[in-house]
Protein backbone atom coordinates (compact mmCIF):
# COMPACT_ATOMS: atom_id res chain seq x y z
CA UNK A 1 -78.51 -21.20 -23.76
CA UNK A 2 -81.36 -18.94 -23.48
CA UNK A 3 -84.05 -21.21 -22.59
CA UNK A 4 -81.69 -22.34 -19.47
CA UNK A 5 -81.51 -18.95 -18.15
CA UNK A 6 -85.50 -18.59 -18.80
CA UNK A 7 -86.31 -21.65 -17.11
CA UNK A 8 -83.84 -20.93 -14.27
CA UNK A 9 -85.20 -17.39 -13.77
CA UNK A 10 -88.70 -18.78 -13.84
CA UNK A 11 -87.77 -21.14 -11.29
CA UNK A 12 -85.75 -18.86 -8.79
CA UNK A 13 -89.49 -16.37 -9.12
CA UNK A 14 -91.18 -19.00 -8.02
CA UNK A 15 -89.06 -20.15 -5.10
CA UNK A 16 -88.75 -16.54 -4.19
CA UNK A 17 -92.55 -15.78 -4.42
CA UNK A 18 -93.36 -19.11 -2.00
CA UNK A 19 -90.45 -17.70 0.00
CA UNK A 20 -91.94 -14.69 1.10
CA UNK A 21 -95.61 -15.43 0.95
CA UNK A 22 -95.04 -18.42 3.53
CA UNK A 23 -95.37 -16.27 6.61
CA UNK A 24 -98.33 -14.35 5.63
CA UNK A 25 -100.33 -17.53 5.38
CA UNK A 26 -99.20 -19.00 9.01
CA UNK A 27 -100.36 -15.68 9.82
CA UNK A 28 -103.70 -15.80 8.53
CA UNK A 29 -104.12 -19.30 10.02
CA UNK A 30 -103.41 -18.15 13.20
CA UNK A 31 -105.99 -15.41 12.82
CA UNK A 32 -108.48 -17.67 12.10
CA UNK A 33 -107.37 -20.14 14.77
CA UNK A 34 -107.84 -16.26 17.16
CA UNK A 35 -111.46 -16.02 15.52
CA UNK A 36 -112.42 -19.92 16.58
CA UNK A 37 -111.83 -19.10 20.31
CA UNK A 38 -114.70 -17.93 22.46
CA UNK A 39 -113.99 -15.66 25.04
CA UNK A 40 -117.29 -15.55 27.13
CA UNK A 41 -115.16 -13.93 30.06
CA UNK A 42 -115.04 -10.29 28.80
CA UNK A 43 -112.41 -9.44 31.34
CA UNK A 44 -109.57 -11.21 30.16
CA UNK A 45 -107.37 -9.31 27.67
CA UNK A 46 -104.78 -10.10 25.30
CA UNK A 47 -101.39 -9.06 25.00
CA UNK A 48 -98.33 -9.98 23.00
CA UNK A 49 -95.72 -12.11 24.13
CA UNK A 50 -92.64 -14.02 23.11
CA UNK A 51 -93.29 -17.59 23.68
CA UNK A 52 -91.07 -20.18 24.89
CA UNK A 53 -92.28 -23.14 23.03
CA UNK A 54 -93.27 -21.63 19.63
CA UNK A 55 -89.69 -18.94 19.68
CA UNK A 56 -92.26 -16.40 18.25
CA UNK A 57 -94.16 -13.08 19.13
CA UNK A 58 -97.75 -14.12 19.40
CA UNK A 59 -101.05 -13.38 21.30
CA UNK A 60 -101.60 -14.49 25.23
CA UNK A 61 -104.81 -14.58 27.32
CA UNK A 62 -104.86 -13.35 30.79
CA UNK A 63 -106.61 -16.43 32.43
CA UNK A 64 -105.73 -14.91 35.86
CA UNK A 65 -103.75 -11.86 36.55
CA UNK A 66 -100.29 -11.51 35.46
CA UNK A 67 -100.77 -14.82 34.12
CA UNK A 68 -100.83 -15.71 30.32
CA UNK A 69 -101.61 -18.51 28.10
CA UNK A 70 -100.78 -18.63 24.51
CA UNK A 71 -103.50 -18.84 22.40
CA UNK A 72 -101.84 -20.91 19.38
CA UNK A 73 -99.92 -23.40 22.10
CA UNK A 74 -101.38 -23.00 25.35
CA UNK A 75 -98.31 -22.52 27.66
CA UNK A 76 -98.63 -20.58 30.44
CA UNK A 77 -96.97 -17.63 31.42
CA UNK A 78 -96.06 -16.26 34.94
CA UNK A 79 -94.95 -12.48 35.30
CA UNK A 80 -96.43 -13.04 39.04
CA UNK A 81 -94.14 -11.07 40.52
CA UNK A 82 -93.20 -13.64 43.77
């Protein structure tokens, strides 16, 4: 009876472990996908948005004023005010 608790212990650790550590490497690839982009226009800045398509925070471009594209999905968004 104690090897079944052992092995079930083990296994919930290691479920638990990939768990938590799952986000901190989409993170890190979307660093790296941030690091691949070449801004040559030094005006633009980033900000952080919610974005529609991905349902997450995450970093937007200013490709024209008041308007943002997502760096990991590239939808545009419009605070234009009309």
């Amino acid at each position: 009876m104690h090897w079944v608790s052992f092995i079930t212990g083990v296994v919930v650790t290691l479920f638990g472990y990939s768990l938590f550590t799952a986000d901190k490497n989409e993170d890190e690839e979307d660093e790296l996908l941030d690091e691949d982009v070449l801004v040559h226009d030094f005006q633009s800045r980033y900000v952080t948005l919610s974005c529609q398509s991905c349902r997450k925070l995450k970093r937007h471009r200013e490709i024209e004023p008041n308007l943002f594209e997502c760096t990991k999905c590239r939808r545009q968004t419009d605070v234009r005010v009309s």
